[in-house]
N, C-alpha and C. Protein backbone atom coordinates (compact mmCIF):
# COMPACT_ATOMS: atom_id res chain seq x y z
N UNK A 1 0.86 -1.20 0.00
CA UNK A 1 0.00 0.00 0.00
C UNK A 1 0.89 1.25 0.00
N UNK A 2 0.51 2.35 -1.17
CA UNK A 2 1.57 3.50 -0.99
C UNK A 2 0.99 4.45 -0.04
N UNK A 3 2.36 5.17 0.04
CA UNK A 3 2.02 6.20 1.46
C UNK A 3 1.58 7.39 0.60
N UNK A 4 0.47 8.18 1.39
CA UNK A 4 -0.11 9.16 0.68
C UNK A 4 1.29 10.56 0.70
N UNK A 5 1.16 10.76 -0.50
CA UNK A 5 2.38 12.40 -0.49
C UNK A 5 1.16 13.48 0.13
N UNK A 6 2.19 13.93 1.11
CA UNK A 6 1.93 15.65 1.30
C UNK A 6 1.90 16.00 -0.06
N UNK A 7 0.91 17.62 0.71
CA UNK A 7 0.64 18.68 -0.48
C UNK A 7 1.82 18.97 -1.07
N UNK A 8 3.07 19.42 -0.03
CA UNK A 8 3.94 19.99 -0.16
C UNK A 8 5.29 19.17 -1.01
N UNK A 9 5.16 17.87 -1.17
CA UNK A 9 5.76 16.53 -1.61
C UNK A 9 4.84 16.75 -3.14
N UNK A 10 3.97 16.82 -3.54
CA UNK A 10 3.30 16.82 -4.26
C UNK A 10 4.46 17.78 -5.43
N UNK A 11 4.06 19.08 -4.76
CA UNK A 11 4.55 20.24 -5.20
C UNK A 11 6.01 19.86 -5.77
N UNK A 12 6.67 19.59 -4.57
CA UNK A 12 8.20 19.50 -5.19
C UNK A 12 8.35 18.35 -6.23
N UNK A 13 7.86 17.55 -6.06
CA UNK A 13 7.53 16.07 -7.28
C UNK A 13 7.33 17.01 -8.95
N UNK A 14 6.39 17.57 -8.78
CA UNK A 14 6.21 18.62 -9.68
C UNK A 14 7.56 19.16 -10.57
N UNK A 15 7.53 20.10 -9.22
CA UNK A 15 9.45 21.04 -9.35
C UNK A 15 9.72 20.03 -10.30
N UNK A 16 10.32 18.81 -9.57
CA UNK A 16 11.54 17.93 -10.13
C UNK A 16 10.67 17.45 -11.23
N UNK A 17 9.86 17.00 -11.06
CA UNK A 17 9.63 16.09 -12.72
C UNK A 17 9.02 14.50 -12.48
N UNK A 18 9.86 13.68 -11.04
CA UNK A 18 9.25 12.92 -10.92
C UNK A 18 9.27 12.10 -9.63
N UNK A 19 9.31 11.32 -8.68
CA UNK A 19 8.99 11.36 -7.74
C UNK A 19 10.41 9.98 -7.40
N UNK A 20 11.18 9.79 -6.21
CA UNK A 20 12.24 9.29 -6.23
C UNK A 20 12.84 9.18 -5.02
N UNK A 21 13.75 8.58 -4.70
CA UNK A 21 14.40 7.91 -2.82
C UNK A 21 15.01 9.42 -2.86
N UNK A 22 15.56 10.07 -3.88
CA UNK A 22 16.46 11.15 -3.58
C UNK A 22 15.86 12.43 -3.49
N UNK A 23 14.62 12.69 -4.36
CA UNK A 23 14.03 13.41 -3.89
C UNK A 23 13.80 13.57 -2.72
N UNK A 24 12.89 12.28 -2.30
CA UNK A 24 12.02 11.99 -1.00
C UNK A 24 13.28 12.34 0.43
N UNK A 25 14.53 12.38 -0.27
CA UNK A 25 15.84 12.76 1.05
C UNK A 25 15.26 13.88 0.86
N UNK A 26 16.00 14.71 0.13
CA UNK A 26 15.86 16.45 0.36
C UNK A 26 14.72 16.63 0.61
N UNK A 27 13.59 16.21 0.20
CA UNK A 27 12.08 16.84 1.30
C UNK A 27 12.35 16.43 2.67
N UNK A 28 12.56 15.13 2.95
CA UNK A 28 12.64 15.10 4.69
C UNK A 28 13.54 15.59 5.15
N UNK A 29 14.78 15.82 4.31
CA UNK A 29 16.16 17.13 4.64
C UNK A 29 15.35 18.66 5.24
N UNK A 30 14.87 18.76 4.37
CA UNK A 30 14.30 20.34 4.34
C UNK A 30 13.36 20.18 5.92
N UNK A 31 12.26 19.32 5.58
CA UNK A 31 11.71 19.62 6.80
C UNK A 31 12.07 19.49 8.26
N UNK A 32 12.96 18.15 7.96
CA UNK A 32 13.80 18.20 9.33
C UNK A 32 14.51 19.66 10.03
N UNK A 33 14.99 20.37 8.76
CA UNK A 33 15.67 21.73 9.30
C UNK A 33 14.65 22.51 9.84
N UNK A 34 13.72 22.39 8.91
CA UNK A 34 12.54 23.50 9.02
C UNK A 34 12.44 23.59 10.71
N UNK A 35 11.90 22.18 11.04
CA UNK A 35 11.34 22.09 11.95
C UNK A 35 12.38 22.09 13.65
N UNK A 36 14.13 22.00 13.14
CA UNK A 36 14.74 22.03 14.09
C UNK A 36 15.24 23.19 14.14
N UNK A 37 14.75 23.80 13.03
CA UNK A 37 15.30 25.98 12.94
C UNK A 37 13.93 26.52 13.68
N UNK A 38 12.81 25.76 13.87
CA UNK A 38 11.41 26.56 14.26
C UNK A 38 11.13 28.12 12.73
N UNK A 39 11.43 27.56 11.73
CA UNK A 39 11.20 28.39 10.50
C UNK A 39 10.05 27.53 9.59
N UNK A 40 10.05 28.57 8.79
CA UNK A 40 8.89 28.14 7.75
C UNK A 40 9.63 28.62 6.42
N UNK A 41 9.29 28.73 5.12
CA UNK A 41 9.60 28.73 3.97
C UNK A 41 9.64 30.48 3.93
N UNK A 42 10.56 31.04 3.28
CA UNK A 42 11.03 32.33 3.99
C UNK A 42 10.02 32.88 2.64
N UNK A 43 10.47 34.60 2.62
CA UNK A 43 9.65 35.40 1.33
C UNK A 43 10.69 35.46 0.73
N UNK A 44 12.30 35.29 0.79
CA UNK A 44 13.28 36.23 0.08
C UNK A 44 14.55 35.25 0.75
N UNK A 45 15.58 35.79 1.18
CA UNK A 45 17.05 35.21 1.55
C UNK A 45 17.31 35.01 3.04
N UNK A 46 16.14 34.87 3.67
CA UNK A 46 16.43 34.45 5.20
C UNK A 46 16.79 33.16 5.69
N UNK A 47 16.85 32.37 4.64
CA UNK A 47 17.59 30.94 4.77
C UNK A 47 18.85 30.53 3.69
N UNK A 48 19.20 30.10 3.73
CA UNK A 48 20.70 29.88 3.39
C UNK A 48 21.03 28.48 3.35
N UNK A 49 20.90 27.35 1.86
CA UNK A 49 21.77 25.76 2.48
C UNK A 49 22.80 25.73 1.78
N UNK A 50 23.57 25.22 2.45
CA UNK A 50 24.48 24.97 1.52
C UNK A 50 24.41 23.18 1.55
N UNK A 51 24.79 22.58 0.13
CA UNK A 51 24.14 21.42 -0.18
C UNK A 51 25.88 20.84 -0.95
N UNK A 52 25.86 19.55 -0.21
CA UNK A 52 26.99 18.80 -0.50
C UNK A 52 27.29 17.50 -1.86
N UNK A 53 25.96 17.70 -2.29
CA UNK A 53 25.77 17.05 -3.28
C UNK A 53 24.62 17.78 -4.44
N UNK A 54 24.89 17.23 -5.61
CA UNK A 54 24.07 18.03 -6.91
C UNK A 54 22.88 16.79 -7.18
N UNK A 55 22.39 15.87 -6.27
CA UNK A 55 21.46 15.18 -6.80
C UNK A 55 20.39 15.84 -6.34
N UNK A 56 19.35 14.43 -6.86
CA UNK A 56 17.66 15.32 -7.15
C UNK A 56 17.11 15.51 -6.10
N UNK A 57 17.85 15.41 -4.11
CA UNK A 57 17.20 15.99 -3.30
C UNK A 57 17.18 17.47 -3.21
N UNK A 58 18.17 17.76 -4.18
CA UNK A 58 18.74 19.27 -3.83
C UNK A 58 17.56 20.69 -4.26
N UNK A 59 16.93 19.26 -5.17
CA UNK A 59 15.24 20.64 -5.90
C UNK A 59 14.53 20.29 -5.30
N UNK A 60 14.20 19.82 -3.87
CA UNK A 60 13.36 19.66 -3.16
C UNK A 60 14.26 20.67 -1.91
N UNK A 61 15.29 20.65 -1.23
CA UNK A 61 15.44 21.98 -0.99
C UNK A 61 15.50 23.05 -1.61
N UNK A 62 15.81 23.08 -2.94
CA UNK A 62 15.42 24.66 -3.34
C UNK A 62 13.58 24.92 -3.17
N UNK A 63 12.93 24.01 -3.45
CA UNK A 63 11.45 24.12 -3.36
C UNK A 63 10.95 24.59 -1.99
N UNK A 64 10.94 23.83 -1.19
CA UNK A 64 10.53 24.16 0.17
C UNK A 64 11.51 24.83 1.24
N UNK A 65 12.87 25.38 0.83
CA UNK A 65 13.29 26.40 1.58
C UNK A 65 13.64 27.52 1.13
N UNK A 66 13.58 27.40 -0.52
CA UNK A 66 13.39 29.21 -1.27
C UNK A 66 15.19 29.41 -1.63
N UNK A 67 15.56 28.41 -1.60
CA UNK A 67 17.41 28.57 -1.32
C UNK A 67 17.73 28.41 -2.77
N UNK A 68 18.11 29.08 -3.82
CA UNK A 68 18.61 29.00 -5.05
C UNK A 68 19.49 29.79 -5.13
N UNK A 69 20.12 29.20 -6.68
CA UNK A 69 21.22 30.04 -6.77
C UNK A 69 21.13 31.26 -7.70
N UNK A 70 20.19 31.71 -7.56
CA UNK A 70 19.51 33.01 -8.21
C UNK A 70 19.88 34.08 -7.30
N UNK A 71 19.39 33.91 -6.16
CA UNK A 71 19.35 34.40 -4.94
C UNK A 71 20.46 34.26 -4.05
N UNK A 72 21.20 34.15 -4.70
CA UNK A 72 22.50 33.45 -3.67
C UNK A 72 22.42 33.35 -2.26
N UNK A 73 21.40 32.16 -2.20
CA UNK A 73 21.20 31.66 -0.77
C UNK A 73 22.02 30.03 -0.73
N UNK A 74 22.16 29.61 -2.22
CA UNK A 74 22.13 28.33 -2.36
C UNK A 74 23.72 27.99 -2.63
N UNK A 75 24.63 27.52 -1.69
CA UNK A 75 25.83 27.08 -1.72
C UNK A 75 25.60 25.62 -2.46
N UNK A 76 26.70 25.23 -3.15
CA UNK A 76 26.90 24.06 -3.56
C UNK A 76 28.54 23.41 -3.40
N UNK A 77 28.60 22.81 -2.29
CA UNK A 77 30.01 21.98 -1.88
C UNK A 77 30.20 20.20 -3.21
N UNK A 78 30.92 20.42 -3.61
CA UNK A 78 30.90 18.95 -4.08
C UNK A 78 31.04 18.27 -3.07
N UNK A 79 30.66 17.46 -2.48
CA UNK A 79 31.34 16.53 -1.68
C UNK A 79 30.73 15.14 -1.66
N UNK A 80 30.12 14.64 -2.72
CA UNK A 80 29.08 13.61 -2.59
C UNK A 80 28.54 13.02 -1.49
N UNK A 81 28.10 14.26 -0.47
CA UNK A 81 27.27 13.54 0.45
C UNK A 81 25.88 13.95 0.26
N UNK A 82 24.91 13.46 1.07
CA UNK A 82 23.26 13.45 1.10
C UNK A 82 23.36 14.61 2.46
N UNK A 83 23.93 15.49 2.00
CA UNK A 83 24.12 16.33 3.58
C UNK A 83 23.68 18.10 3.11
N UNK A 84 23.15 18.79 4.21
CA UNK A 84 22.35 20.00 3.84
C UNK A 84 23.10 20.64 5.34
N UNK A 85 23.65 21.42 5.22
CA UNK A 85 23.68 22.56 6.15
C UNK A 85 22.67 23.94 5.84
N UNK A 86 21.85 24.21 6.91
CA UNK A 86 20.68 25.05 6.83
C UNK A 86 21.20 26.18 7.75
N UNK A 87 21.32 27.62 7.21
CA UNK A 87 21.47 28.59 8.17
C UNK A 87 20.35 29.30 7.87
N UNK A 88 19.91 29.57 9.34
CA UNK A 88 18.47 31.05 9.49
C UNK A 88 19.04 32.38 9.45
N UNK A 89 19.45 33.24 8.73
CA UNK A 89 20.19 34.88 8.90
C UNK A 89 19.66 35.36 10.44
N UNK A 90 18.49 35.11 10.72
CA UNK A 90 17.68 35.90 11.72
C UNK A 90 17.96 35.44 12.57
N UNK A 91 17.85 34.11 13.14
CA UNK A 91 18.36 33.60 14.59
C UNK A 91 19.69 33.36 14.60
N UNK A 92 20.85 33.51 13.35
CA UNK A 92 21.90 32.94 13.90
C UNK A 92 21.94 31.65 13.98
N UNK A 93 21.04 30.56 13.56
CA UNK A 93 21.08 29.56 14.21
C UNK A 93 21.71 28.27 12.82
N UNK A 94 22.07 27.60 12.93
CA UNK A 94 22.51 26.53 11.54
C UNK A 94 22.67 24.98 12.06
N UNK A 95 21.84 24.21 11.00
CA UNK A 95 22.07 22.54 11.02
C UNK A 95 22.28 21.73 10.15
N UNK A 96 23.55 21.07 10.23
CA UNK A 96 23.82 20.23 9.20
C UNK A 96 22.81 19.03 9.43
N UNK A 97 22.14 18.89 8.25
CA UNK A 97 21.17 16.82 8.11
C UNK A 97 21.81 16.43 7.31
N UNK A 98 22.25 15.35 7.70
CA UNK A 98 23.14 14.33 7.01
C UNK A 98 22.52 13.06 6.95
N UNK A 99 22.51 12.02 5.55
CA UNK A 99 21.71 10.93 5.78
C UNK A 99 22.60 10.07 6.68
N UNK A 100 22.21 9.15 7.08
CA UNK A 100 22.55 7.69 7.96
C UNK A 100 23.05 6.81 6.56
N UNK A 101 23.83 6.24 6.82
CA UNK A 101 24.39 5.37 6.08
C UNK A 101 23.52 3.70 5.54
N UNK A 102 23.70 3.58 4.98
CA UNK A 102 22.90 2.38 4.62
C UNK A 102 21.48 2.47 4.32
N UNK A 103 21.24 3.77 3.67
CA UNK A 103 19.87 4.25 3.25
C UNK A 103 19.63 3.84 1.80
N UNK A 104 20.61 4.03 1.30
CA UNK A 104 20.71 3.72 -0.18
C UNK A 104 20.84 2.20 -0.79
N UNK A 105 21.26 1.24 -0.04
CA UNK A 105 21.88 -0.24 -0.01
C UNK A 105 20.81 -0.92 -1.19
N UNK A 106 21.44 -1.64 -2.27
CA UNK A 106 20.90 -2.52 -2.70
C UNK A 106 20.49 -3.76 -2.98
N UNK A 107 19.74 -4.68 -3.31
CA UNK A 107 20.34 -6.23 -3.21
C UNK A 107 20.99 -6.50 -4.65
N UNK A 108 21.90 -7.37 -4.79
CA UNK A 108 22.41 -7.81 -5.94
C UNK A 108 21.59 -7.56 -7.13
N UNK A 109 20.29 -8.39 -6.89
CA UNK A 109 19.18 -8.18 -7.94
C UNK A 109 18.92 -6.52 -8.22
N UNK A 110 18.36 -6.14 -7.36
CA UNK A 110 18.28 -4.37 -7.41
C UNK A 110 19.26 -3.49 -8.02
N UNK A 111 20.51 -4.11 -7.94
CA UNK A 111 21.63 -3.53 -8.33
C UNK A 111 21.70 -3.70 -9.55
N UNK A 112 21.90 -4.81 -10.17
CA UNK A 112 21.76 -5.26 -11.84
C UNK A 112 20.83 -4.21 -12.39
N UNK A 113 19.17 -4.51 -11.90
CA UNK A 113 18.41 -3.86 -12.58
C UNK A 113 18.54 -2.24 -12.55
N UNK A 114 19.39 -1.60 -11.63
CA UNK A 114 19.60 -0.45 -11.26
C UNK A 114 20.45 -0.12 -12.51
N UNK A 115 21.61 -0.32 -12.72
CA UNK A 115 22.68 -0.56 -13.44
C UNK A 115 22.09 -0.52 -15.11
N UNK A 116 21.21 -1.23 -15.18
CA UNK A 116 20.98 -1.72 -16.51
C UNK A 116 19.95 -0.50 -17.11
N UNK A 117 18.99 0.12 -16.05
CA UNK A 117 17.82 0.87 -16.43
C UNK A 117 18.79 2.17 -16.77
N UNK A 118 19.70 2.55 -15.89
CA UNK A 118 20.82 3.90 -15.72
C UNK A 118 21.53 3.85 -17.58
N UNK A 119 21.92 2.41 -17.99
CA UNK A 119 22.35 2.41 -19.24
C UNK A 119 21.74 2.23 -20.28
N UNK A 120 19.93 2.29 -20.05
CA UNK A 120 19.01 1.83 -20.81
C UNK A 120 19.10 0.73 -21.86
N UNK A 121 19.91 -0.64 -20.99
CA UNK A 121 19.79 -1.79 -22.09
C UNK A 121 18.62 -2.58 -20.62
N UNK A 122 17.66 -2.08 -20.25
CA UNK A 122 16.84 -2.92 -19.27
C UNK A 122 15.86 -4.11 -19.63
N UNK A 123 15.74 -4.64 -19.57
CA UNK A 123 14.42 -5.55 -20.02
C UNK A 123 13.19 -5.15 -19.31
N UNK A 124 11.94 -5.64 -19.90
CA UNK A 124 10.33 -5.19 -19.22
C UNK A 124 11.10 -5.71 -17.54
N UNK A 125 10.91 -6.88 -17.46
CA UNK A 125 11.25 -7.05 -16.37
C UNK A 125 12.01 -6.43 -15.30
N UNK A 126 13.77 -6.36 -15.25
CA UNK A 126 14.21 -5.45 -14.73
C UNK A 126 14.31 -4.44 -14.18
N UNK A 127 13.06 -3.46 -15.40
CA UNK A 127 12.31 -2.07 -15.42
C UNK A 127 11.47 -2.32 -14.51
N UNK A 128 10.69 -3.42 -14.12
CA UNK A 128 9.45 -3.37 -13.20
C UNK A 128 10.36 -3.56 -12.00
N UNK A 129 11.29 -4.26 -11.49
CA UNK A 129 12.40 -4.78 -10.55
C UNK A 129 12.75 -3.21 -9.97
N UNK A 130 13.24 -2.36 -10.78
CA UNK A 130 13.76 -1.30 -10.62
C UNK A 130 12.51 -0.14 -10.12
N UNK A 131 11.50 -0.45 -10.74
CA UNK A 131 10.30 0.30 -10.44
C UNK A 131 9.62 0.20 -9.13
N UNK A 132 9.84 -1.24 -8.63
CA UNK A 132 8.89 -1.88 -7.43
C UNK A 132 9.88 -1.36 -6.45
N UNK A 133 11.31 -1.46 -6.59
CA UNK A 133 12.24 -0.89 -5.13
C UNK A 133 12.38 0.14 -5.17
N UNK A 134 12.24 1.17 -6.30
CA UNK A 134 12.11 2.39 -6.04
C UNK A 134 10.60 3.21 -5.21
N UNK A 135 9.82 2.45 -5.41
CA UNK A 135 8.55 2.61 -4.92
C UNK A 135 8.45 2.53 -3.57
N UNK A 136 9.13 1.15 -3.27
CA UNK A 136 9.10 0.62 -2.13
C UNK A 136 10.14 1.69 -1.01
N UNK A 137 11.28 1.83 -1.55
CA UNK A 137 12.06 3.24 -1.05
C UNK A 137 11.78 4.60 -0.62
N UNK A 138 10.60 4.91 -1.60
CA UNK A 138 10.18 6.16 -1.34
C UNK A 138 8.87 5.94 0.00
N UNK A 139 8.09 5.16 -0.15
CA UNK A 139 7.76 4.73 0.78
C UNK A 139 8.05 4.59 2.29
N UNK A 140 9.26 3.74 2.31
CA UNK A 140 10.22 3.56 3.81
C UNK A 140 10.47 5.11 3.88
N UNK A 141 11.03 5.68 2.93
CA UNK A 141 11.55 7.03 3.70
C UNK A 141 10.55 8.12 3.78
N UNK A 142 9.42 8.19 3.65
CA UNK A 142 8.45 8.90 4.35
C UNK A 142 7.49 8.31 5.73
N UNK A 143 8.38 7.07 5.71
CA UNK A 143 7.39 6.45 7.13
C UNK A 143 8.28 6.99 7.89
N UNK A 144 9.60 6.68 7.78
CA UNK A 144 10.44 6.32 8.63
C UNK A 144 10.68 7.52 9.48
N UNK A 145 11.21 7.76 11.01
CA UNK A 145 11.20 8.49 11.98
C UNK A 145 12.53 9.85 11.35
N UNK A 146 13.12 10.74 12.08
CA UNK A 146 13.71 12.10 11.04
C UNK A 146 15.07 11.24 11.79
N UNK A 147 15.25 10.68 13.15
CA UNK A 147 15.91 9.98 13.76
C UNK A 147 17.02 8.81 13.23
N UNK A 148 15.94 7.66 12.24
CA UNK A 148 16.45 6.52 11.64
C UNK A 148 16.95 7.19 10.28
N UNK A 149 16.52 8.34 9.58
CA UNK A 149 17.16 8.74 8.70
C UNK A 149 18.46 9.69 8.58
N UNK A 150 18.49 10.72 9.60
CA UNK A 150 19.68 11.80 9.45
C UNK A 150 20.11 11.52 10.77
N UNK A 151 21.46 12.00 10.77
CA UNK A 151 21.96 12.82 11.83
C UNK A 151 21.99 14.55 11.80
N UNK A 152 21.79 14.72 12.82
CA UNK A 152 21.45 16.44 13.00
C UNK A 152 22.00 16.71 14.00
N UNK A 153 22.85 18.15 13.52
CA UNK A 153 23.89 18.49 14.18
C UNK A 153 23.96 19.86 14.34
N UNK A 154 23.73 20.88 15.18
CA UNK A 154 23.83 22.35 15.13
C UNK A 154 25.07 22.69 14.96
N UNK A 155 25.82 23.57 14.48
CA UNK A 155 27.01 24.10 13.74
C UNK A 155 26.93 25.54 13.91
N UNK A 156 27.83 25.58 13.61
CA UNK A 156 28.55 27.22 13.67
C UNK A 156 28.85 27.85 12.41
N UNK A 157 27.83 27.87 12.45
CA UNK A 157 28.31 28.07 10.40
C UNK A 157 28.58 29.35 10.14
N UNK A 158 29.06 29.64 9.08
CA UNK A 158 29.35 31.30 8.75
C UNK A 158 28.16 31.72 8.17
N UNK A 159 27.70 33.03 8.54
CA UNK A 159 26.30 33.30 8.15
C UNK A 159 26.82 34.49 6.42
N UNK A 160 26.60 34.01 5.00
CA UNK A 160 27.23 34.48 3.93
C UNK A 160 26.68 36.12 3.60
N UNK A 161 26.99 36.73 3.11
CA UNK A 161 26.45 38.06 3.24
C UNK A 161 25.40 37.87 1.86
N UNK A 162 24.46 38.56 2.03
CA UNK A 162 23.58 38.84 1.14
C UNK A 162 23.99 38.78 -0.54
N UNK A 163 23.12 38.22 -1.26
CA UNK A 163 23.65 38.37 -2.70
C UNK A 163 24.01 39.68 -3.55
N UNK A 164 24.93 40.21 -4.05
CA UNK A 164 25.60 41.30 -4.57
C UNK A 164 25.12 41.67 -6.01
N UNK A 165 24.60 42.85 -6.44
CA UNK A 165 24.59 42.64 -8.07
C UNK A 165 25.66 43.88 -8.35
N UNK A 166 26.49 42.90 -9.22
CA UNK A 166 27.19 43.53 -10.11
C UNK A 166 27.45 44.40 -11.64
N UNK A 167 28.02 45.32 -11.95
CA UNK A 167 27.86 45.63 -13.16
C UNK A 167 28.31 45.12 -14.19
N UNK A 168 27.58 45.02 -15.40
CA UNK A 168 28.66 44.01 -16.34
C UNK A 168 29.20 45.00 -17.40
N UNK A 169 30.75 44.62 -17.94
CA UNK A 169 31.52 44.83 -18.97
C UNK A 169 31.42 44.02 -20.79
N UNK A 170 31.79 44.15 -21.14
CA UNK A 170 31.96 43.54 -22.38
C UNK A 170 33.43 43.31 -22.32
N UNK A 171 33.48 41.78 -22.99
CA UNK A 171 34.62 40.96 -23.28
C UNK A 171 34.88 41.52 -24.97
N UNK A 172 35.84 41.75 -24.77
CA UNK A 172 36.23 42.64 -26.06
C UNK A 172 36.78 41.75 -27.05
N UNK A 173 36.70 40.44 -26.48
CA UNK A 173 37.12 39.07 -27.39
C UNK A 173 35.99 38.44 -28.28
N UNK A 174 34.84 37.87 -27.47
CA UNK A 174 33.79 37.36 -27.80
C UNK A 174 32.29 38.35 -28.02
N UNK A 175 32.61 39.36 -27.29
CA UNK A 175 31.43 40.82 -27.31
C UNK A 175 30.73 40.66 -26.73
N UNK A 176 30.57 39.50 -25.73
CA UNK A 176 29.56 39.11 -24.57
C UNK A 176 29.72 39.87 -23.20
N UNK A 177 28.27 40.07 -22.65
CA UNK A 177 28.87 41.07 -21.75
C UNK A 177 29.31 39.73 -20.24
N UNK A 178 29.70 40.09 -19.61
CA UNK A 178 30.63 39.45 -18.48
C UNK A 178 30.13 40.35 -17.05
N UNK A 179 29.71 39.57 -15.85
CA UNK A 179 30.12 40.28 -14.50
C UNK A 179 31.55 40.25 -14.36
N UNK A 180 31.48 41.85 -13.56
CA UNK A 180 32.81 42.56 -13.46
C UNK A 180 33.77 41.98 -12.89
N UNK A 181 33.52 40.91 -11.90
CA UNK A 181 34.38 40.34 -10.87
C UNK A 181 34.83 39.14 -11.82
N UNK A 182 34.31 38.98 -12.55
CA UNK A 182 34.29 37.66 -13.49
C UNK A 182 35.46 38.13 -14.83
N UNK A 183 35.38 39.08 -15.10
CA UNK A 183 36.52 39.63 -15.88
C UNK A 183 38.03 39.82 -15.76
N UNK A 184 38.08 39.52 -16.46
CA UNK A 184 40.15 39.58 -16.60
C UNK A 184 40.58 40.24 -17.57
N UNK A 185 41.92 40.85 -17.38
CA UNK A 185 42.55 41.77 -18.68
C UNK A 185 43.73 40.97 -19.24
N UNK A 186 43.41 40.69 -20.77
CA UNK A 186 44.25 39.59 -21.47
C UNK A 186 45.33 41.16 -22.38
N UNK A 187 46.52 40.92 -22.40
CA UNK A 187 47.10 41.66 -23.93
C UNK A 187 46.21 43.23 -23.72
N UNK A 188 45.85 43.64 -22.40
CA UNK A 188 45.70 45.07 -22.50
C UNK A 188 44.05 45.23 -22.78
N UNK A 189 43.02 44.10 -22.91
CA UNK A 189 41.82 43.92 -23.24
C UNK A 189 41.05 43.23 -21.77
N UNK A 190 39.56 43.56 -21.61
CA UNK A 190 38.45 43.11 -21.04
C UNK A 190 38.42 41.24 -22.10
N UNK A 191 39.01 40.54 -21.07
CA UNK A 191 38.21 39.26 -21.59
C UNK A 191 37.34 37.92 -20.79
N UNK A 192 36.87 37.39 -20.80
CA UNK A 192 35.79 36.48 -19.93
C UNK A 192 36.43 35.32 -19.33
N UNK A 193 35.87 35.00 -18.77
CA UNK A 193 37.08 33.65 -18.16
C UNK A 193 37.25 32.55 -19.31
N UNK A 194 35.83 32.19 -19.75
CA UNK A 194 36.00 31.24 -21.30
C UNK A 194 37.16 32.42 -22.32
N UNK A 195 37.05 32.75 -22.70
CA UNK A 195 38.24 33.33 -23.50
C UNK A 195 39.55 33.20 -22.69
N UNK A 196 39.85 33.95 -21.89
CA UNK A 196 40.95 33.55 -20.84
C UNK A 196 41.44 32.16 -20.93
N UNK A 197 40.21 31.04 -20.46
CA UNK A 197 41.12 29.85 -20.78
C UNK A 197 41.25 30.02 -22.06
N UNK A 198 40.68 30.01 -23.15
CA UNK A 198 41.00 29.86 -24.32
C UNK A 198 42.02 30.55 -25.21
N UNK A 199 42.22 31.81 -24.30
CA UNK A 199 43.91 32.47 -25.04
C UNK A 199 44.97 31.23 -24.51
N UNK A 200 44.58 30.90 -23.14
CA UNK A 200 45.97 30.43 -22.27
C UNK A 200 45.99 29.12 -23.40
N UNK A 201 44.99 28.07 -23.79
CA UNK A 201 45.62 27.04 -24.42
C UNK A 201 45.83 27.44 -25.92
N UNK A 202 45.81 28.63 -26.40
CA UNK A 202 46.39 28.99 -27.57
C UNK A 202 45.10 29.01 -28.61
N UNK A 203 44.30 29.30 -28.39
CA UNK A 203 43.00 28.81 -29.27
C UNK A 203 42.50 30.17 -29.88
């Protein structure tokens, strides 16, 4: 029997496109913060994550905590973890959620069919294999307690200063205009960082 989605699960399913174990992290990411910051979904830049990985939980925090990189609220660390540090500007206050290990685990079988659907040589079968544990995944991780899934950790985080707009120049190479901070002077000229590399390898 599937578990009914929140409104708000609904929504971000939307955002993303389609509904998934990694999604279903970054929604219980988000709300876990929500609810251990005592915040709600801000109007503007009063929240801040910075996000350690580029998978598909990460548009379920931009959805339900307003954190993009439009707005430069939205840090992005490579670090391939399932981990969200959440800062509030207003309280000062910040929490890293980090998943628990062994959230992701597959069985041999799961794995094949995982493997095979990712390289699209899957069979009907496989595809349904791959379909039923993904189902079954998203499931467990909306039952499951905020406890059995993350660790949560208050931190000291640096609170980032507000997003800056800059003026832009023209790259006198390509004629594109460029932010200013983003510009470099090649041979006595305004040029872009793509040009820049592209003088340096001779191109």
């Amino acid at each position: 029997m599937s578990v009914e989605f929140p409104k708000d699960l609904q929504e971000a399913i939307r955002f993303h496109g389609h509904v998934c174990p990694g999604l279903v992290m970054g929604y219980r990411a988000a709300k876990a913060a929500q609810t251990f910051l005592q915040v709600e979904r801000p109007e503007d830049e009063e929240l801040v994550a910075i996000a350690e990985s580029d998978g598909c939980g990460l548009d379920a925090v931009q959805f339900l905590l307003g954190c993009t990189l439009g707005k430069g609220n939205l840090i992005y660390r490579d670090h391939g973890k399932q981990a969200y540090t959440v800062i509030c500007r207003k309280k000062e206050r910040a929490v890293r959620v980090a998943a628990r290990p062994g959230l992701f685990d597959r069985t041999p079988e799961q794995e094949l069919a995982f493997q095979k659907v990712m390289s699209g040589t899957a069979s009907d079968e496989e595809t349904a294999v791959f379909r039923a544990f993904q189902k079954e995944r998203v499931d467990q991780l909306l039952e499951a307690s905020t406890e059995d899934i993350f660790t949560m950790t208050e931190v000291n985080a640096e609170v980032p200063g507000k997003a800056r707009i800059f003026k832009s120049v023209t790259c006198e190479y390509c004629g594109e205009p460029v932010m200013e901070p983003r510009a470099r002077i090649r041979e006595g000229k305004v040029a872009c960082l793509d040009c820049c590399e592209n003088y340096s390898r001779g191109w």
